[in-house]
Protein backbone atom coordinates (compact mmCIF):
# COMPACT_ATOMS: atom_id res chain seq x y z
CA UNK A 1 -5.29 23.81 -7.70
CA UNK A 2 -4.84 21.09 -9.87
CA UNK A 3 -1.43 19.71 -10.32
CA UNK A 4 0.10 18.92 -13.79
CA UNK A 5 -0.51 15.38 -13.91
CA UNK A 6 -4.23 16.03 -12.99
CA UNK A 7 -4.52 18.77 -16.22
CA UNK A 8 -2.61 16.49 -18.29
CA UNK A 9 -4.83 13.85 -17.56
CA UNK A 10 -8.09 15.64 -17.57
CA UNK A 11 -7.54 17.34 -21.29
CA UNK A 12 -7.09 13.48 -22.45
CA UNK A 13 -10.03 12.81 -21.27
CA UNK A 14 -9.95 9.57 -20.78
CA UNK A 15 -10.91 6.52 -18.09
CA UNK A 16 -8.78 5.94 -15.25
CA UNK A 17 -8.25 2.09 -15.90
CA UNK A 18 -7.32 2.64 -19.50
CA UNK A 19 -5.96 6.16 -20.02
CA UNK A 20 -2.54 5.72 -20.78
CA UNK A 21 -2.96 2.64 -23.23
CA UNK A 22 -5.90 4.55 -25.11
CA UNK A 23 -4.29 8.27 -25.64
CA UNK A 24 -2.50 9.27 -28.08
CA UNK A 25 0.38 11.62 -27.74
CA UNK A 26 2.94 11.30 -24.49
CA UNK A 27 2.42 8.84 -21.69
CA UNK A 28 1.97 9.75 -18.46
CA UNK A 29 5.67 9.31 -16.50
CA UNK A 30 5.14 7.91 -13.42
CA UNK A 31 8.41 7.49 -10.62
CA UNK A 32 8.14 4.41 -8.33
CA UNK A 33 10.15 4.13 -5.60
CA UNK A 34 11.01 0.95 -3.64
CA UNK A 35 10.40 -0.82 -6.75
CA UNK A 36 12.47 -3.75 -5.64
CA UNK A 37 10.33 -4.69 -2.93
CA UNK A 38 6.78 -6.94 -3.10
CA UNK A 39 4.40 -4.23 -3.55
CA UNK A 40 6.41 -2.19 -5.59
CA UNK A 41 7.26 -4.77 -8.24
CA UNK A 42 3.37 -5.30 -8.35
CA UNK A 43 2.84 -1.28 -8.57
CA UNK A 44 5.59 -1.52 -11.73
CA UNK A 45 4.18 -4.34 -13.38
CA UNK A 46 1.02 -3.23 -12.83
CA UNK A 47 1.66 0.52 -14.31
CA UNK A 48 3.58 -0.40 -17.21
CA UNK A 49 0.82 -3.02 -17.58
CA UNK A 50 -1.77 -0.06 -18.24
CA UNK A 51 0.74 1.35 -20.32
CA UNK A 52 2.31 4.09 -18.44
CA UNK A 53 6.45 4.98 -18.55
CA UNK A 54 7.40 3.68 -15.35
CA UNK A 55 10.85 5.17 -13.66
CA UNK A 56 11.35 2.32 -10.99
CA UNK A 57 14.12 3.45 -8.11
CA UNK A 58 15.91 1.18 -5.40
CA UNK A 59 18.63 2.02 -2.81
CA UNK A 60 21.87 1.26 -4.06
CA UNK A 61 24.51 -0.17 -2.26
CA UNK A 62 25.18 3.62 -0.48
CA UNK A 63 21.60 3.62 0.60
CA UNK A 64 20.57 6.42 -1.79
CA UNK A 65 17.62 6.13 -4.59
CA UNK A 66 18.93 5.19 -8.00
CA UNK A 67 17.30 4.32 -10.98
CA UNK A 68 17.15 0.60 -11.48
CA UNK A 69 16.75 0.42 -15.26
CA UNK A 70 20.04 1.96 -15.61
CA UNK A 71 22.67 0.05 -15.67
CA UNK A 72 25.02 2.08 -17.37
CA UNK A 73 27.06 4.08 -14.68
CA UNK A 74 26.16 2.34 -11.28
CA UNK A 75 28.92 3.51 -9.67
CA UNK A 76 28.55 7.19 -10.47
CA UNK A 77 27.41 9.03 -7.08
CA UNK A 78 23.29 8.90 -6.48
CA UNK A 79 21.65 11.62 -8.52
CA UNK A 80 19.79 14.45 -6.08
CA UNK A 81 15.82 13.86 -5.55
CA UNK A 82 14.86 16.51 -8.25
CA UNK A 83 17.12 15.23 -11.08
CA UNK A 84 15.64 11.62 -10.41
CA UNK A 85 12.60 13.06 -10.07
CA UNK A 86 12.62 15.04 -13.60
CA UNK A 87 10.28 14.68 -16.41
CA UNK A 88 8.04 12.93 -13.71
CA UNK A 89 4.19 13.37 -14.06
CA UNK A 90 3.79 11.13 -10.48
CA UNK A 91 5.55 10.21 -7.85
CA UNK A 92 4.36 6.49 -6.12
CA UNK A 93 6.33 6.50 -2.76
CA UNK A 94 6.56 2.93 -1.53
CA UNK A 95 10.04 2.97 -0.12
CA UNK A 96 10.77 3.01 3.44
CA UNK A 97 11.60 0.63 6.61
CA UNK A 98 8.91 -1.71 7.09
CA UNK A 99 7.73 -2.47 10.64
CA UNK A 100 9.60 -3.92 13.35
CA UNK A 101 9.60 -5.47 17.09
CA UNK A 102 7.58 -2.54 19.63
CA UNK A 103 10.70 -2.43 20.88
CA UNK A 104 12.14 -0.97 17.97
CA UNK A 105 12.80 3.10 18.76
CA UNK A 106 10.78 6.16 16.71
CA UNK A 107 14.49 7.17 15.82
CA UNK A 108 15.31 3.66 13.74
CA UNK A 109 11.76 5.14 11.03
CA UNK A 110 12.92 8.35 10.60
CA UNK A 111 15.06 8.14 8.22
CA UNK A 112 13.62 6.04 5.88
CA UNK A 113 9.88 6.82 6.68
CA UNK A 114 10.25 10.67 7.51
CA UNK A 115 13.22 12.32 6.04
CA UNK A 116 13.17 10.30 2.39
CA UNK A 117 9.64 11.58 2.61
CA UNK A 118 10.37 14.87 2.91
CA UNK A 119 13.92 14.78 0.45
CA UNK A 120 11.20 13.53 -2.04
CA UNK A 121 8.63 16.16 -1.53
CA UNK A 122 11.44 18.78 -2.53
CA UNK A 123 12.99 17.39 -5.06
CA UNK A 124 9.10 16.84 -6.43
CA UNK A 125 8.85 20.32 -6.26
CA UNK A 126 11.49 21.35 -7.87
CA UNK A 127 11.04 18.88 -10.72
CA UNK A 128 7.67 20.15 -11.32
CA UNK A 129 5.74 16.79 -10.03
CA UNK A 130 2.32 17.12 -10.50
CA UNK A 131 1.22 14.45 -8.13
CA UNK A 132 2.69 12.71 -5.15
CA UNK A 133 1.23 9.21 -3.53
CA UNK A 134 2.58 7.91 -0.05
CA UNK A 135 2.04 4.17 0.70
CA UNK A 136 0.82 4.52 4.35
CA UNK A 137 -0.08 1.95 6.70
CA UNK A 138 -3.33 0.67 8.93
CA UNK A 139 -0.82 1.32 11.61
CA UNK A 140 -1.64 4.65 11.63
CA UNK A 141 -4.59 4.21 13.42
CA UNK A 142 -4.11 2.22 17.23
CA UNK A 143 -5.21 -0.97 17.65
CA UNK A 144 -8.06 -0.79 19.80
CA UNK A 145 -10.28 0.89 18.05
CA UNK A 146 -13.63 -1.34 16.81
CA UNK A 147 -14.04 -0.75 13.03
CA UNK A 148 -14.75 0.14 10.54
CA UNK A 149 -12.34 2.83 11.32
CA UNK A 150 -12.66 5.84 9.26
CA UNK A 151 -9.97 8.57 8.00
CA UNK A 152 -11.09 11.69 10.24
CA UNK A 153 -10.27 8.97 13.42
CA UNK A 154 -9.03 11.66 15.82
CA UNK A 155 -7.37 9.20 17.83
CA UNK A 156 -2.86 8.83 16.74
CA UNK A 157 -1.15 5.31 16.45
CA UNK A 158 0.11 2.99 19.10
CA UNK A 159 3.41 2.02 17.98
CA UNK A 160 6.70 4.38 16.55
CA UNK A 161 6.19 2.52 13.43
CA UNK A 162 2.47 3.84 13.28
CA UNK A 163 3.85 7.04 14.29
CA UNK A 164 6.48 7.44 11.85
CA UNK A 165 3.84 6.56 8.77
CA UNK A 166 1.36 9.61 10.20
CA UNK A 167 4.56 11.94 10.57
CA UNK A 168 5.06 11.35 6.47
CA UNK A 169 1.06 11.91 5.92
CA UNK A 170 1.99 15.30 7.83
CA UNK A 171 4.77 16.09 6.14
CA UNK A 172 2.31 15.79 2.87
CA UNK A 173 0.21 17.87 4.43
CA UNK A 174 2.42 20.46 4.96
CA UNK A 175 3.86 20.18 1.15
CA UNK A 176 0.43 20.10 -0.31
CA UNK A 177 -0.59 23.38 1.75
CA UNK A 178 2.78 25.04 1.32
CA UNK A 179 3.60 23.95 -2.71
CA UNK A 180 0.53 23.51 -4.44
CA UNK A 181 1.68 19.92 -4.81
CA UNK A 182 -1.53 17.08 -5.06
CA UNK A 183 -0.63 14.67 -2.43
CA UNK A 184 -2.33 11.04 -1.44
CA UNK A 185 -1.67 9.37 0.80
CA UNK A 186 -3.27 5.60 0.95
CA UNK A 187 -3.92 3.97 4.56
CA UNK A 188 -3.28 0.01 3.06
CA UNK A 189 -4.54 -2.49 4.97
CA UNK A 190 -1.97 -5.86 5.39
CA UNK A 191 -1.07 -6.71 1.70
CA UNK A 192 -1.31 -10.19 0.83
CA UNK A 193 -0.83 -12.17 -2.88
CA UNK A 194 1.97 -13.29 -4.95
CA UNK A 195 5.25 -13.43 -3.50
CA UNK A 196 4.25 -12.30 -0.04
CA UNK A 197 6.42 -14.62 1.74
CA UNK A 198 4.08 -16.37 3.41
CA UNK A 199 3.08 -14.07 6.73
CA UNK A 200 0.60 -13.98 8.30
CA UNK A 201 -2.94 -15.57 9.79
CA UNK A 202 -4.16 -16.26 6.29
CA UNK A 203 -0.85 -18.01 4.55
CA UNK A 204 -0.34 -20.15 7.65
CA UNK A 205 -4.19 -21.49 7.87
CA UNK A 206 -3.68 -21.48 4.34
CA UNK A 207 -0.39 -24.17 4.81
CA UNK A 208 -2.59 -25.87 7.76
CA UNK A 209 -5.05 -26.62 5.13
CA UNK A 210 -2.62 -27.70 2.70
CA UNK A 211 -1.33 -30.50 4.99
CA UNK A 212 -4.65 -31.83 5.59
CA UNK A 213 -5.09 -30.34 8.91
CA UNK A 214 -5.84 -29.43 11.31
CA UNK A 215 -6.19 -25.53 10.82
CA UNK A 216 -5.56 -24.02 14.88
CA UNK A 217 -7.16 -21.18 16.11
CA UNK A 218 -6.50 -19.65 19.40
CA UNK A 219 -9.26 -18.91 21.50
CA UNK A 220 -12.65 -18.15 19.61
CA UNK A 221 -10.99 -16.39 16.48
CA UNK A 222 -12.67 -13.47 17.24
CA UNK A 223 -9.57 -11.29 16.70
CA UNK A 224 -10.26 -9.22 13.09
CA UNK A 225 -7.61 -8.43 10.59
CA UNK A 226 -8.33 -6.47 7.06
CA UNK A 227 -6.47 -8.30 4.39
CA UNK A 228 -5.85 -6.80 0.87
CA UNK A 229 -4.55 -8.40 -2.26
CA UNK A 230 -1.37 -6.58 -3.69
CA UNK A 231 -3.12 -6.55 -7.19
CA UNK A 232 -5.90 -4.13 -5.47
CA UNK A 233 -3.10 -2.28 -3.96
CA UNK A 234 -1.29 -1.42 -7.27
CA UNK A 235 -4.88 -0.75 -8.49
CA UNK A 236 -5.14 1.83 -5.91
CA UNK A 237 -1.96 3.79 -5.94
CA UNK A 238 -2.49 3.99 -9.81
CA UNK A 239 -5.50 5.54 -9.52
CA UNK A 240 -4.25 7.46 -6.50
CA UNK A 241 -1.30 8.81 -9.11
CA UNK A 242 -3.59 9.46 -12.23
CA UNK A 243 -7.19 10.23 -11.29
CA UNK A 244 -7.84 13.57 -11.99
CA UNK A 245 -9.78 16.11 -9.65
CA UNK A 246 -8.62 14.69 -6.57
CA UNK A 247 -8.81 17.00 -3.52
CA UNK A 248 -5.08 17.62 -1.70
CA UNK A 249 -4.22 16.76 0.30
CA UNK A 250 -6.32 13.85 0.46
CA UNK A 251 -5.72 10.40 2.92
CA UNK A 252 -7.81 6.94 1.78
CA UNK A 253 -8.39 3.74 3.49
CA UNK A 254 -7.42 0.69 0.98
CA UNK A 255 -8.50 -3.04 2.25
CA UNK A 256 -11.54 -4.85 2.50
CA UNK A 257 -13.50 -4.47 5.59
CA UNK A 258 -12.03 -6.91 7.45
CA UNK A 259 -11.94 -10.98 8.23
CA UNK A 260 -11.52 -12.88 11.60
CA UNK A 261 -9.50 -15.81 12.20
CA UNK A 262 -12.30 -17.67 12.58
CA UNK A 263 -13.81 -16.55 9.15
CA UNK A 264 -10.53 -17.37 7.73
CA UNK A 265 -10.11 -20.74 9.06
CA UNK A 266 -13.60 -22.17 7.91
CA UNK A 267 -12.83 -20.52 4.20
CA UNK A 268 -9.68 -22.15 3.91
CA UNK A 269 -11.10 -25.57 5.61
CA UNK A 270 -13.90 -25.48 3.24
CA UNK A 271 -11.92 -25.10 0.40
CA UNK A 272 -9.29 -27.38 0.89
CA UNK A 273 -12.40 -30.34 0.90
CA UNK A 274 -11.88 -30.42 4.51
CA UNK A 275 -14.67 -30.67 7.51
CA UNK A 276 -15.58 -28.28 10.51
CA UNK A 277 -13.76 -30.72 12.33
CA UNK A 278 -10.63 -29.98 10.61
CA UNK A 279 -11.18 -26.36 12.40
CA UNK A 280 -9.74 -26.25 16.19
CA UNK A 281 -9.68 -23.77 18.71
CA UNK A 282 -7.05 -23.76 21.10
CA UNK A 283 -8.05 -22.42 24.77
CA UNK A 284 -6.28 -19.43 25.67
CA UNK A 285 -5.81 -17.58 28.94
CA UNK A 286 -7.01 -14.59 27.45
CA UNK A 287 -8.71 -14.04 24.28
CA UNK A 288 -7.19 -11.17 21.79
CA UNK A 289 -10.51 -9.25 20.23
CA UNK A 290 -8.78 -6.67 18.69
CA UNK A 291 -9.98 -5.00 15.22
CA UNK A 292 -8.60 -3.56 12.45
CA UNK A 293 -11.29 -3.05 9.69
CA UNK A 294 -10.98 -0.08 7.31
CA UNK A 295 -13.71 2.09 5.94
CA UNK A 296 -12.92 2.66 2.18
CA UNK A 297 -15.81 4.37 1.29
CA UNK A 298 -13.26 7.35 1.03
CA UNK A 299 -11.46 5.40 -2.11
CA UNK A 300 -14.44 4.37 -3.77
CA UNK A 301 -16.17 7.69 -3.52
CA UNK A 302 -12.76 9.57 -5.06
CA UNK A 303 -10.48 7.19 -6.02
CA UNK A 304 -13.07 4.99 -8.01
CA UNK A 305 -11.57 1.96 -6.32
CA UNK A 306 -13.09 -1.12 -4.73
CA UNK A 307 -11.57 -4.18 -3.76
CA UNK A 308 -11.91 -7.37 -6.69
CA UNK A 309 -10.59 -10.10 -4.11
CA UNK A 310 -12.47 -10.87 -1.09
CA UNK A 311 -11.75 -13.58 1.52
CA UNK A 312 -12.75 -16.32 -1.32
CA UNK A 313 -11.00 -15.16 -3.95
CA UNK A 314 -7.83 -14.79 -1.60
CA UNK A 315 -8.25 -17.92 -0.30
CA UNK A 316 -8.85 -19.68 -3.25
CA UNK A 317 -5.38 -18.32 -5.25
CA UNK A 318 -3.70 -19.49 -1.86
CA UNK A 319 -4.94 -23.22 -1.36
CA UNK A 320 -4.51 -23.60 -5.89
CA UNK A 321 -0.90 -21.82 -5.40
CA UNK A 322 0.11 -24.04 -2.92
């Protein structure tokens, strides 16, 4: 079944990348929430970018979704999901509580990562959404699994926050199945770029660098982590929101296969003018090998997408940045 922002983009028949800035007639409305954080101000200034009416929404001071280009009654009560919703083509779901300690309890995600979900998902359907998009997390797979790790991985998560992201692919699932909705929802990899506040393997061999050295690796390096810039990311739920003939419910791997420490450190030593030397690796009692490396042949074979910036490139807006 297609959904309405799948016909309305198929009868313009027009390129993913470009649609919205080469149609004529009404633009496609697309409803981003969490549009305060890093990724979502990307995913706004990315959409608008491409020419699309953006609705960005943020919790309020109450904790409820308001619209955060309107600044005209803020202390009116929170409008309901569907009336936020309205007029939507898309809905890109970023909000929710990012992830914490492993001691943190399953009960602290619900709310944000579960229920919001699923108040969204209603008021979606009610509104007439065509298309709903999820911003799920590598975390949704465990940790010890040697990649590239695919979506049809039988094996659940390791950690409540893990958890919490697969119980709001299910409850996409369910909506898709039950609704007719078109849901996505995109496994991202660990987001990186502009305003990323520095965390992370990469920004602090990245710093190391800076300095002069040296860049400190424990053990061997061996231990893998996928990286993905936050410009790919915005590319991605875009595509995820517009592309038209997209199965539903449908789940996608977004990062880029992958880097080790060690990889890392001898990128960002060679590009800071710096020698092997400059590279050390600390002994440790007992080395961490763990993988996380994401097959995204899923994405590029539906989606259209593939990752523009690899370890270089990410490296190499990192050491110029500063």
């Amino acid at each position: 079944m297609s959904s309405p922002a799948t016909s309305t983009a198929r009868s313009r028949g027009s390129a993913t990348r470009s649609r919205a800035t080469t149609i004529e007639g009404p633009r496609l409305r697309i409803v981003v929430t969490g549009a305060r954080g890093f990724l979502g101000g990307h995913a706004v200034t990315h959409l608008r970018a491409q020419g699309y009416d953006v609705v960005p929404l943020g919790r309020g001071e109450d904790g409820l979704l308001r619209r955060l280009d309107d600044e005209t009654r803020p202390a009116t009560p929170a409008p309901a999901p569907a009336d936020l919703l309205a007029g939507a083509d898309a809905v890109v779901h970023l909000a929710a509580r990012s992830v914490d300690s492993l001691a943190t309890p399953l009960a602290s995600y619900l709310p944000a990562n579960v229920a919001l979900t699923e108040d969204l998902l209603r008021g979606a359907v009610a509104a007439g959404v065509g298309r709903f998009v999820l911003a799920s997390s590598r975390l949704a797979y465990p940790g010890h699994l040697r990649g590239p790790i695919r979506e049809d991985e039988p094996e659940g998560p390791d950690t409540f926050y893990g958890l919490s992201k697969r119980m709001g692919e299910d409850v996409l699932a369910l909506y898709a199945r039950t609704s007719g909705i078109g849901t996505v929802a995109l496994r991202i990899a660990q987001v990186v770029g502009p305003g990323d506040g520095g965390r992370g393997a990469l920004p602090r061999l990245a710093a190391q660098g800076l300095a002069g050295g040296p860049l400190t690796v424990s053990g061997k390096g061996a231990v893998v982590r996928d990286f993905v810039d936050v410009r790919d990311v915005a590319t991605a739920l875009e595509l995820a929101a517009t592309r038209p003939g997209l199965p539903s419910p449908l789940v996608a791997n977004i990062g880029t296969g992958g880097f080790s420490v060690a990889e890392m450190a001898r990128e960002v030593a060679t590009q800071c003018g710096l020698g092997d030397d400059a590279v050390v690796f600390e002994p440790v009692d007992r080395e961490d090998t763990s993988e996380y490396r994401l097959d995204t042949t899923r994405a590029r074979d539906l989606l259209g997408w593939t990752a523009s910036y690899g370890l270089s490139a990410m490296v190499r807006e990192r050491v110029g940045h500063g």
